[in-house]
Protein backbone atom coordinates (compact mmCIF):
# COMPACT_ATOMS: atom_id res chain seq x y z
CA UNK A 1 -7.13 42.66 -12.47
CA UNK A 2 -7.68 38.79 -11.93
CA UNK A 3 -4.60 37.34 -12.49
CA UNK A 4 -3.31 37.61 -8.23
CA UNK A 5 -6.26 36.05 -6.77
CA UNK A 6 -6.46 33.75 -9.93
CA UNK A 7 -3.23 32.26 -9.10
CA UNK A 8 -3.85 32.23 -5.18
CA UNK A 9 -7.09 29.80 -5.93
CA UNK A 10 -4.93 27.72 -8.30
CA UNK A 11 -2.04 27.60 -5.47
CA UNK A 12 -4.54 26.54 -3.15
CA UNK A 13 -6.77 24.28 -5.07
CA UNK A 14 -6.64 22.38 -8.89
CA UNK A 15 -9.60 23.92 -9.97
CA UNK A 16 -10.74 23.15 -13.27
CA UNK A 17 -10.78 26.61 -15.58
CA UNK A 18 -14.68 26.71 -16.48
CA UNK A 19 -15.33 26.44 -12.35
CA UNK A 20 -12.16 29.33 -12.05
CA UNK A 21 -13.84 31.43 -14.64
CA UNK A 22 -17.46 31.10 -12.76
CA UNK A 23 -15.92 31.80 -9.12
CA UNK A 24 -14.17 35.03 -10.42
CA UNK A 25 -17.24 35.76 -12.73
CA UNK A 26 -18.68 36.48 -9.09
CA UNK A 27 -16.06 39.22 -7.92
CA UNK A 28 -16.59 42.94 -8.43
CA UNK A 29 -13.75 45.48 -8.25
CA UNK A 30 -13.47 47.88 -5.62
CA UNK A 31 -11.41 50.69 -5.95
CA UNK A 32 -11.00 53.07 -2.34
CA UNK A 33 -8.99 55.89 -1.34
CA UNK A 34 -6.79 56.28 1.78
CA UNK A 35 -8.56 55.90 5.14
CA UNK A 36 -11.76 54.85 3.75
CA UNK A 37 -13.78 52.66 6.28
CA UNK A 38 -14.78 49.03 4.79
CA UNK A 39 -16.41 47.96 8.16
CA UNK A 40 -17.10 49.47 11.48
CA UNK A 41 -17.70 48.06 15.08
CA UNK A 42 -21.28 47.88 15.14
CA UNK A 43 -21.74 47.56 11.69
CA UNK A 44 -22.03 43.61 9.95
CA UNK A 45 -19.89 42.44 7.30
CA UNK A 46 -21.26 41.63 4.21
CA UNK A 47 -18.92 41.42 1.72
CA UNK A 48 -15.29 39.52 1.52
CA UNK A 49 -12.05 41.04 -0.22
CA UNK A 50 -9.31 40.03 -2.02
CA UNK A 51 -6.57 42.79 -1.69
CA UNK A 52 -5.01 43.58 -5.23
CA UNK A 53 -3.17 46.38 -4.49
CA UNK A 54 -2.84 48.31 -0.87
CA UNK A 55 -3.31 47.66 2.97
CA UNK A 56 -6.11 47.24 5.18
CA UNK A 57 -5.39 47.77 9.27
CA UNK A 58 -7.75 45.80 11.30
CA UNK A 59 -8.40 47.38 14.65
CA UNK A 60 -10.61 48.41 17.38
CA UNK A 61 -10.84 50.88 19.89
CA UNK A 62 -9.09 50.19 23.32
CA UNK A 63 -10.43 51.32 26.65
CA UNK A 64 -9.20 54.79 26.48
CA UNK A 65 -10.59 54.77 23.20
CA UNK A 66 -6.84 54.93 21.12
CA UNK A 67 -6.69 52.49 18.14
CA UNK A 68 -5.21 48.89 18.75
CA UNK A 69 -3.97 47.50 15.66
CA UNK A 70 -4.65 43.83 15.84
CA UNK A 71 -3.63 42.90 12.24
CA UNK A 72 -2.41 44.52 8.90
CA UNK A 73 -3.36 42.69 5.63
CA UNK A 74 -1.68 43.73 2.51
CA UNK A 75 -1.58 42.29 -1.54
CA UNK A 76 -2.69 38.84 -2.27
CA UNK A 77 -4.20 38.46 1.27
CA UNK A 78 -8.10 37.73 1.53
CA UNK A 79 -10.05 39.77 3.95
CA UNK A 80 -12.99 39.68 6.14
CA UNK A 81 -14.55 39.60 9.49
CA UNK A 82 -15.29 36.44 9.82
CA UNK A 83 -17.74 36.56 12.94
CA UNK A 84 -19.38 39.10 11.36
CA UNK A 85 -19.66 37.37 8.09
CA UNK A 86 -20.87 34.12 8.68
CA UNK A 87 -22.98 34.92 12.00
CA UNK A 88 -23.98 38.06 10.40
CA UNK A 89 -23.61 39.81 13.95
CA UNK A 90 -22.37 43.28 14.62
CA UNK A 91 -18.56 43.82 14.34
CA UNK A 92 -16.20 44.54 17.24
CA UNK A 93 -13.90 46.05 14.86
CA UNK A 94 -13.25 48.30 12.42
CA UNK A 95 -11.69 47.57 8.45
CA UNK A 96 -9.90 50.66 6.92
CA UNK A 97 -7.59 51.27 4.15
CA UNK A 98 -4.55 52.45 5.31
CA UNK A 99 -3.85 53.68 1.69
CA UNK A 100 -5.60 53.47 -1.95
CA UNK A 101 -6.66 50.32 -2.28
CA UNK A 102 -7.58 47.68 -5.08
CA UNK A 103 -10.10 45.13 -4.17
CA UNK A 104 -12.05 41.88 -5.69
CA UNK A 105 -15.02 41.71 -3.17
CA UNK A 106 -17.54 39.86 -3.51
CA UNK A 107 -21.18 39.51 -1.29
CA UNK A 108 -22.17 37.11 1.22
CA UNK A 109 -24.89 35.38 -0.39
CA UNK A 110 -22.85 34.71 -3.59
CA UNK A 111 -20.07 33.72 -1.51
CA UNK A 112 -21.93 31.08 0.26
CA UNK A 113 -23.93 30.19 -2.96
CA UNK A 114 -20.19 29.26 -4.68
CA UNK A 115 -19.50 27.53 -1.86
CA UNK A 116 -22.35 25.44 -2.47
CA UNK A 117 -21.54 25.05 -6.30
CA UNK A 118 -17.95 25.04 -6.43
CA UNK A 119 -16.56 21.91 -4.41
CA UNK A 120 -12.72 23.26 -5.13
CA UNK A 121 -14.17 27.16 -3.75
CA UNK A 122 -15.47 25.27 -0.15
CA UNK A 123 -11.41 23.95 -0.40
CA UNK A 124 -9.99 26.92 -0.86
CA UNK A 125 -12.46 28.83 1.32
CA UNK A 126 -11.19 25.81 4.37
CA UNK A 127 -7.46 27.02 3.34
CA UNK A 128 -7.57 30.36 3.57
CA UNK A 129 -9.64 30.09 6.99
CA UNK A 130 -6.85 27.89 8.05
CA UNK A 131 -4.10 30.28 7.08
CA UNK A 132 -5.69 33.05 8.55
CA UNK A 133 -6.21 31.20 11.71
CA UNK A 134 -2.51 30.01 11.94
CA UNK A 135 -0.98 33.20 11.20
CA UNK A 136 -3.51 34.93 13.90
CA UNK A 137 -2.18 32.40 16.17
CA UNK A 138 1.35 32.64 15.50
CA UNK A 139 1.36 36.50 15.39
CA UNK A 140 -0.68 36.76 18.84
CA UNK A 141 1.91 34.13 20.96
CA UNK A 142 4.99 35.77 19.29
CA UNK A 143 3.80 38.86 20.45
CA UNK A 144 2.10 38.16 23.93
CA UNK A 145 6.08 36.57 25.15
CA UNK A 146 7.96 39.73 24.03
CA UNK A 147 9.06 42.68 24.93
CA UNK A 148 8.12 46.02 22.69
CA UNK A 149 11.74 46.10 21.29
CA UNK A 150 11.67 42.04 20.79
CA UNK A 151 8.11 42.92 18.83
CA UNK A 152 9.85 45.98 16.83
CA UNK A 153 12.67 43.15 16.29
CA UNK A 154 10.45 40.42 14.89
CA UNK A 155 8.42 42.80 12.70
CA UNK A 156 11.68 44.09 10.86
CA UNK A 157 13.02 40.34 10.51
CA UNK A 158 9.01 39.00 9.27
CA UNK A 159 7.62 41.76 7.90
CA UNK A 160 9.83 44.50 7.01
CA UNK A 161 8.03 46.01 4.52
CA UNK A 162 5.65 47.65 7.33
CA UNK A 163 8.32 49.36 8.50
CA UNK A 164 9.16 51.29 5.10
CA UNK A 165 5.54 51.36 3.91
CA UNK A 166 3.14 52.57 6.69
CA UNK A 167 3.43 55.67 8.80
CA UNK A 168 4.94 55.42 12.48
CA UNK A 169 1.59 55.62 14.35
CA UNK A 170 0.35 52.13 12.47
CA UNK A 171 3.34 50.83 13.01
CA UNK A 172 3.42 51.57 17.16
CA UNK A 173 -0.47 50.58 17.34
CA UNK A 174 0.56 47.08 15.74
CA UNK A 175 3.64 46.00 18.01
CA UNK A 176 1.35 47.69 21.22
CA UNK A 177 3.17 50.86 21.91
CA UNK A 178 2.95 54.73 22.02
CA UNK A 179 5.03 56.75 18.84
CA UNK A 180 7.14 58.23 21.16
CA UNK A 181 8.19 54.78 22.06
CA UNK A 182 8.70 53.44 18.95
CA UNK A 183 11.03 56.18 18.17
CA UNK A 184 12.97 55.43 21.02
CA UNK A 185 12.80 51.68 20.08
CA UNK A 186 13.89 52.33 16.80
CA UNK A 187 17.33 54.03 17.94
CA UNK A 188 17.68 51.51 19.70
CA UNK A 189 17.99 48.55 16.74
């Protein structure tokens, strides 16, 4: 149950096992079915996750009130609202499991209180934010210079696996388009 986000802290850091032992000590499992909501707009975040197994879709509600997919996180990713989380302020978004999902999570306070403890956790913690922030980055000025069937194109050449694991209407909400369109889109590949 430990060993995937045991190995991403030891990829990302050369912690010590006693201080790897004490920051997973701090992790509870979290088991969820499909479509269960970890975090709605409105609500604050409290708790970070470490996806074992499964996907979480990251989206909020647009102006006509349709879903707008701004990020899918999947295995071995680390997940959280991070405004939320740190500022503790209400979230513009909402967290759900797009299908049954295995999670480490652990709380806020004994996040920050590892943080304090653990100098190689505050490292790791600074690398993930970084990753996160980069990828964000990347994935939002890919995306704003394309087309739909350039987007379509770039997710089957990144991340393919999206196209074979989650159902079309995920898949049209992430690259900004209607299912009808991705079908079209899709004949046209």
């Amino acid at each position: 149950m430990y060993s995937l986000i045991e190995n991403d802290i030891k990829k990302l850091v050369n912690a010590d096992e006693e201080s790897l032992q004490f920051v997973l000590s701090h992790f509870k499992e979290l088991k969820t079915k499909r479509n269960h909501l970890l975090l709605k707009e409105g609500d604050v975040c409290r708790t970070c996750y470490f996806i074992n197994k499964g996907c979480v879709q990251v989206y909020y509600l647009d102006k006509n009130g349709d879903e707008a997919t701004r990020d899918l996180y999947f295995e071995g990713q680390w997940i959280t609202n991070i405004d939320s989380f740190s500022k503790q302020e209400p979230s513009k978004e909402f967290y759900r499991t797009i299908e049954p999902t295995s999670f480490l999570a652990i709380g806020r306070d004994n996040f920050f209180q590892l943080i304090g403890k653990v100098p190689q956790f505050m490292e790791a913690y600074r690398q993930i934010l970084e990753a996160s922030y980069s990828h964000s980055i990347n994935r939002i000025n890919s995306f704003t210079a394309m087309d739909a069937l350039d987007r379509l194109k770039w997710v089957r050449e990144n991340q393919a696996h999206i196209l074979t694991r989650l159902s079309s209407k995920i898949i049209a909400s992430y690259i900004g388009v209607s299912p009808e369109t991705l079908s079209r889109l899709k004949n046209k590949l």
